[in-house]
Protein backbone atom coordinates (compact mmCIF):
# COMPACT_ATOMS: atom_id res chain seq x y z
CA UNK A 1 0.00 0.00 0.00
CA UNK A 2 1.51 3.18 -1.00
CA UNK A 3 1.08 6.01 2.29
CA UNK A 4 1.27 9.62 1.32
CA UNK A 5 2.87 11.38 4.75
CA UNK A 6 0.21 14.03 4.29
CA UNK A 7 -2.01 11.26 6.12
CA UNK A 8 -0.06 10.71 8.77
CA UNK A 9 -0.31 11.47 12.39
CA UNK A 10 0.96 10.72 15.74
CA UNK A 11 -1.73 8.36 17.99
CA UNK A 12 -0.99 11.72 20.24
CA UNK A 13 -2.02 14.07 17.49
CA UNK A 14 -4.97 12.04 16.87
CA UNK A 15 -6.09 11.84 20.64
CA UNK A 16 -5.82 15.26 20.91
CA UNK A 17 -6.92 16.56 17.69
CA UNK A 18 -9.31 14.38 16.43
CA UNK A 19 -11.53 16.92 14.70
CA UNK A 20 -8.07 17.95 12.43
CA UNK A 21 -8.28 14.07 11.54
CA UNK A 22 -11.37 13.57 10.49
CA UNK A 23 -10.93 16.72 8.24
CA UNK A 24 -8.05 15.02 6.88
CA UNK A 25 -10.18 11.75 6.45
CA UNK A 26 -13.18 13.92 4.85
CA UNK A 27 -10.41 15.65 2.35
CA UNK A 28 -7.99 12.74 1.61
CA UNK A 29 -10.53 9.68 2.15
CA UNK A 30 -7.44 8.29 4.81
CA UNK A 31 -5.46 9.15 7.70
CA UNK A 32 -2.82 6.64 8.92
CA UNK A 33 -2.03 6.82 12.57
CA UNK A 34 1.44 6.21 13.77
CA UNK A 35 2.34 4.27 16.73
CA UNK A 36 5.71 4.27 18.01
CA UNK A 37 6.88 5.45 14.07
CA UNK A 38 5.19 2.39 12.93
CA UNK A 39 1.61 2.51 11.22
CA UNK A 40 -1.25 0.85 13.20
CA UNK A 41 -4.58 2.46 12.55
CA UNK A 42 -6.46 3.34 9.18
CA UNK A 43 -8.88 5.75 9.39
CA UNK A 44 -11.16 5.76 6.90
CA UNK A 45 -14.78 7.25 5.36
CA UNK A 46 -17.27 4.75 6.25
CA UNK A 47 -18.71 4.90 3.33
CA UNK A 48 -15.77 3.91 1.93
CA UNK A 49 -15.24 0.86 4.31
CA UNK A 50 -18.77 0.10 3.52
CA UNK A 51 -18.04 -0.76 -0.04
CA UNK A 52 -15.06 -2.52 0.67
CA UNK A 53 -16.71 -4.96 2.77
CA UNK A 54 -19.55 -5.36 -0.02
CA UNK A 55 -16.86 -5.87 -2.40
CA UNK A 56 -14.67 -8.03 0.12
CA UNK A 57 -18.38 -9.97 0.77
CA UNK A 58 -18.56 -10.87 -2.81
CA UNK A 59 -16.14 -13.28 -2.68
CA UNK A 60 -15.79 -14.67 1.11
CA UNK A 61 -17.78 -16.29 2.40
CA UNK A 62 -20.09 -15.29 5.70
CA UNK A 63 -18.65 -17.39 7.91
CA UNK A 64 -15.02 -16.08 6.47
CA UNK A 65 -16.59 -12.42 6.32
CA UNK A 66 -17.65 -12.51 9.97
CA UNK A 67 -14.34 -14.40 11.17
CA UNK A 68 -12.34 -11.36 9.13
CA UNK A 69 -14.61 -8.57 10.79
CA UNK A 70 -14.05 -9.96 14.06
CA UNK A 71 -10.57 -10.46 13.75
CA UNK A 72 -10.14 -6.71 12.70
CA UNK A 73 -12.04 -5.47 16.06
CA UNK A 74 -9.91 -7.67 18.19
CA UNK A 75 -7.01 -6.68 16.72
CA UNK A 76 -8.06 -2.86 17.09
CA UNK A 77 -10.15 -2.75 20.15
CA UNK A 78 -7.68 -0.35 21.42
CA UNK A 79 -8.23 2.16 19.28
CA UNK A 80 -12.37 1.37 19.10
CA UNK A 81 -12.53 1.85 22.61
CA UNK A 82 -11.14 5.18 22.80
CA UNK A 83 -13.11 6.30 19.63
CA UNK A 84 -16.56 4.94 21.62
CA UNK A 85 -15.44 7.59 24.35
């Protein structure tokens, strides 16, 4: 995946300045968040994650569809958790 540094911020920045992030998500479609100078969140348009599922759901299955979706929320409930705040 190719990352333009435009999108990225600090998991600081983007704790503290969320609103600036989502701007960047509304402008860019992405913002990569950096953890310890090592990408580990995508933040994305849901619209846009929306149609990647669909498109992901056309060829898994459900049972491989719901074992992906719940793979990707364990791996990021960190990050979930303090969104949900």
């Amino acid at each position: 995946m190719m990352i333009n540094s435009k999108n990225m911020v600090s998991i600081t920045e983007a704790n503290q300045n969320f609103s600036r992030v989502a701007r960047m998500v509304d402008e860019s479609g992405i913002a990569i968040i950096m953890k310890n100078n090592r990408p580990c969140y995508l933040l994305l348009d849901f619209s846009d994650a929306e149609s990647s599922l669909e498109r992901a759901s056309d060829s898994l299955s459900r049972d491989e569809l719901h074992a992906l979706t719940m793979r990707l929320i364990t791996e990021n409930r960190e990050a979930l958790e303090v969104l949900a705040k």
